[in-house]
C-alpha atoms as a PDB file:
ATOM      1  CA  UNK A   1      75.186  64.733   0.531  1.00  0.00           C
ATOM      2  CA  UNK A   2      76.914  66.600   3.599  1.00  0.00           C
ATOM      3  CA  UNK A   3      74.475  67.572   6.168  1.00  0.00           C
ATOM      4  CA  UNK A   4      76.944  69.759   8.439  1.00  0.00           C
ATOM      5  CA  UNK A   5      77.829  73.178   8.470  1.00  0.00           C
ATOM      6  CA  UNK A   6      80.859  74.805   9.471  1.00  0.00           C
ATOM      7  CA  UNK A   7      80.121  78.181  10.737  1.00  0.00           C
ATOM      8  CA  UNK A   8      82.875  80.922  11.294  1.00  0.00           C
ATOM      9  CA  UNK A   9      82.539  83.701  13.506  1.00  0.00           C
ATOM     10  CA  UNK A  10      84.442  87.209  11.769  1.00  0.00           C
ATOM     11  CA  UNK A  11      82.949  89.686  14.595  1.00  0.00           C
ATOM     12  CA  UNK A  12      86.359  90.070  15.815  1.00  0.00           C
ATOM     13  CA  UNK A  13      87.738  90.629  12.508  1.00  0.00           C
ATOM     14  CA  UNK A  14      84.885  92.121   9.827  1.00  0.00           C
ATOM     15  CA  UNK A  15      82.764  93.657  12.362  1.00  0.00           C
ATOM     16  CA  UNK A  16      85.931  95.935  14.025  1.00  0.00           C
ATOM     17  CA  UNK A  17      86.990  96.698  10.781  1.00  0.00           C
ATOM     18  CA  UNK A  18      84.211  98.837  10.167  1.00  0.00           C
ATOM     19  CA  UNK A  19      84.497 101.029  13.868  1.00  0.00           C
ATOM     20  CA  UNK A  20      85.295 104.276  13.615  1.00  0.00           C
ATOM     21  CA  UNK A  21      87.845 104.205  17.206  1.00  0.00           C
ATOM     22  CA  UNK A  22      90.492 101.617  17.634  1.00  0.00           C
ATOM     23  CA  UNK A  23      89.918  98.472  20.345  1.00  0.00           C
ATOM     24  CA  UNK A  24      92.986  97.691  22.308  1.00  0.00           C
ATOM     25  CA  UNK A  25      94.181  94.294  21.476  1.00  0.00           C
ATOM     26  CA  UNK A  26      92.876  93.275  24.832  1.00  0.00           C
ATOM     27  CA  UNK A  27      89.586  94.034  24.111  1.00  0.00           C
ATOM     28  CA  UNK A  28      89.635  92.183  21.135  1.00  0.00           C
ATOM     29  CA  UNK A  29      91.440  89.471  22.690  1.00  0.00           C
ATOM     30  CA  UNK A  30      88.305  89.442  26.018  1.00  0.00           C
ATOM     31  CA  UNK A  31      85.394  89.363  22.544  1.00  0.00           C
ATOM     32  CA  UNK A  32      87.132  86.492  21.030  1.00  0.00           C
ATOM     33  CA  UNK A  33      87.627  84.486  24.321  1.00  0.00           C
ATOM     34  CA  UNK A  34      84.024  85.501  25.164  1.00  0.00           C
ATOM     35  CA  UNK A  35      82.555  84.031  21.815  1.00  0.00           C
ATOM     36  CA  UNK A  36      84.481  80.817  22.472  1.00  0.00           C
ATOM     37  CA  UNK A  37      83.230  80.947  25.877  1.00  0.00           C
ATOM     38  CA  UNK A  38      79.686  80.657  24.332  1.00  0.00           C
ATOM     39  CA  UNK A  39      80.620  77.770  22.579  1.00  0.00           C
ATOM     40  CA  UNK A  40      81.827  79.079  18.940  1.00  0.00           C
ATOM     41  CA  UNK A  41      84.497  77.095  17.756  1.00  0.00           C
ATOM     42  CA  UNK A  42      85.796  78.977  14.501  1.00  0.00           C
ATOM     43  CA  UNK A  43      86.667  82.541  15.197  1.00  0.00           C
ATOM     44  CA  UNK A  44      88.497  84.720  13.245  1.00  0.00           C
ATOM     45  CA  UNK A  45      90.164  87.566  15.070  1.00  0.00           C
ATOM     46  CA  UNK A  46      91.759  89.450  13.202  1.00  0.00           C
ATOM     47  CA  UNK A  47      93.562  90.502  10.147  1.00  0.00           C
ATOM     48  CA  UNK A  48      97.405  90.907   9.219  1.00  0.00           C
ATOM     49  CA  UNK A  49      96.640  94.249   6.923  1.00  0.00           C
ATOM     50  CA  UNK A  50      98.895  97.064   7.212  1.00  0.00           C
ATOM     51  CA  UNK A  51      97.829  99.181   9.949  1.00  0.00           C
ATOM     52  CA  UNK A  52      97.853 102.780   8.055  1.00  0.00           C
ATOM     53  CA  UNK A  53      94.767 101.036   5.692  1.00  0.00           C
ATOM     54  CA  UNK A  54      92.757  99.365   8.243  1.00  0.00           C
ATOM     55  CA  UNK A  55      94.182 100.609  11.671  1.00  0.00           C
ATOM     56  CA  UNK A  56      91.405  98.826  13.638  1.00  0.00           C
ATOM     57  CA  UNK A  57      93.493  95.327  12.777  1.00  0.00           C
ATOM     58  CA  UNK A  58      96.523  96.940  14.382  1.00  0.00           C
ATOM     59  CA  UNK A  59      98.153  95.083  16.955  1.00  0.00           C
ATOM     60  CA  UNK A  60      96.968  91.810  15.663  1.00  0.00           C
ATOM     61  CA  UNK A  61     100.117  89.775  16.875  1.00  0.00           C
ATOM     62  CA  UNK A  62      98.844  90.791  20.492  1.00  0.00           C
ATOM     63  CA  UNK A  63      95.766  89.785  20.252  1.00  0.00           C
ATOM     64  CA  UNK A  64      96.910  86.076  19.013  1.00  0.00           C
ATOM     65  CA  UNK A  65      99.715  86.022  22.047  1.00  0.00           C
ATOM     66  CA  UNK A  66      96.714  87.031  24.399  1.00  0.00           C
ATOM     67  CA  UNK A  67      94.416  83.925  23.347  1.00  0.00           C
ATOM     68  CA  UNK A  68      96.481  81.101  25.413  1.00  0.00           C
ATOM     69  CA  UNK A  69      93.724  80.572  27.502  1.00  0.00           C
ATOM     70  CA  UNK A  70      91.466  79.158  25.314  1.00  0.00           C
ATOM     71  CA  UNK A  71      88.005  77.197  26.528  1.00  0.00           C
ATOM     72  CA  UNK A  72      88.083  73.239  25.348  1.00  0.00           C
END
C-alpha cells in the first residue's frame, strides 16, 4: 500500500474562478509564488478557458511568463 499523498493547491485557479472582480495576472502570479514560498509544491494557477466564460482566468499566459522566479 502507498502511504504518500500528493496534494495540489487550485487557490489560484478554482478559488479566483469564483470572484466576482478580475485579479491582474500579477496578482495571481505574487499568490502562486507566495504559496510556493510556504512550501507547496503542486500549484495550479490557472486555467486556459476562453476568457468571455470565465474572465477571471484571463491573461493566463502572463501569469505562467511571470512565475520564473520560482522557490527550490
Amino acid at each position: 500500500m502507498n502511504k504518500s499523498a500528493r496534494i495540489v493547491e487550485v487557490g489560484p485557479r478554482d478559488g479566483l474562478q469564483n470572484e466576482t472582480v478580475s485579479i491582474s495576472p500579477a496578482v495571481r502570479a505574487r499568490f502562486a509564488l507566495a504559496l510556493a514560498a510556504a512550501g507547496l509544491r503542486d500549484i495550479e494557477v490557472g486555467a486556459f478557458v476562453r476568457p468571455d466564460r470565465v474572465p477571471q482566468m484571463a491573461g493566463t499566459e502572463e501569469v505562467l511568463s511571470l512565475l520564473t522566479e520560482l522557490p527550490s
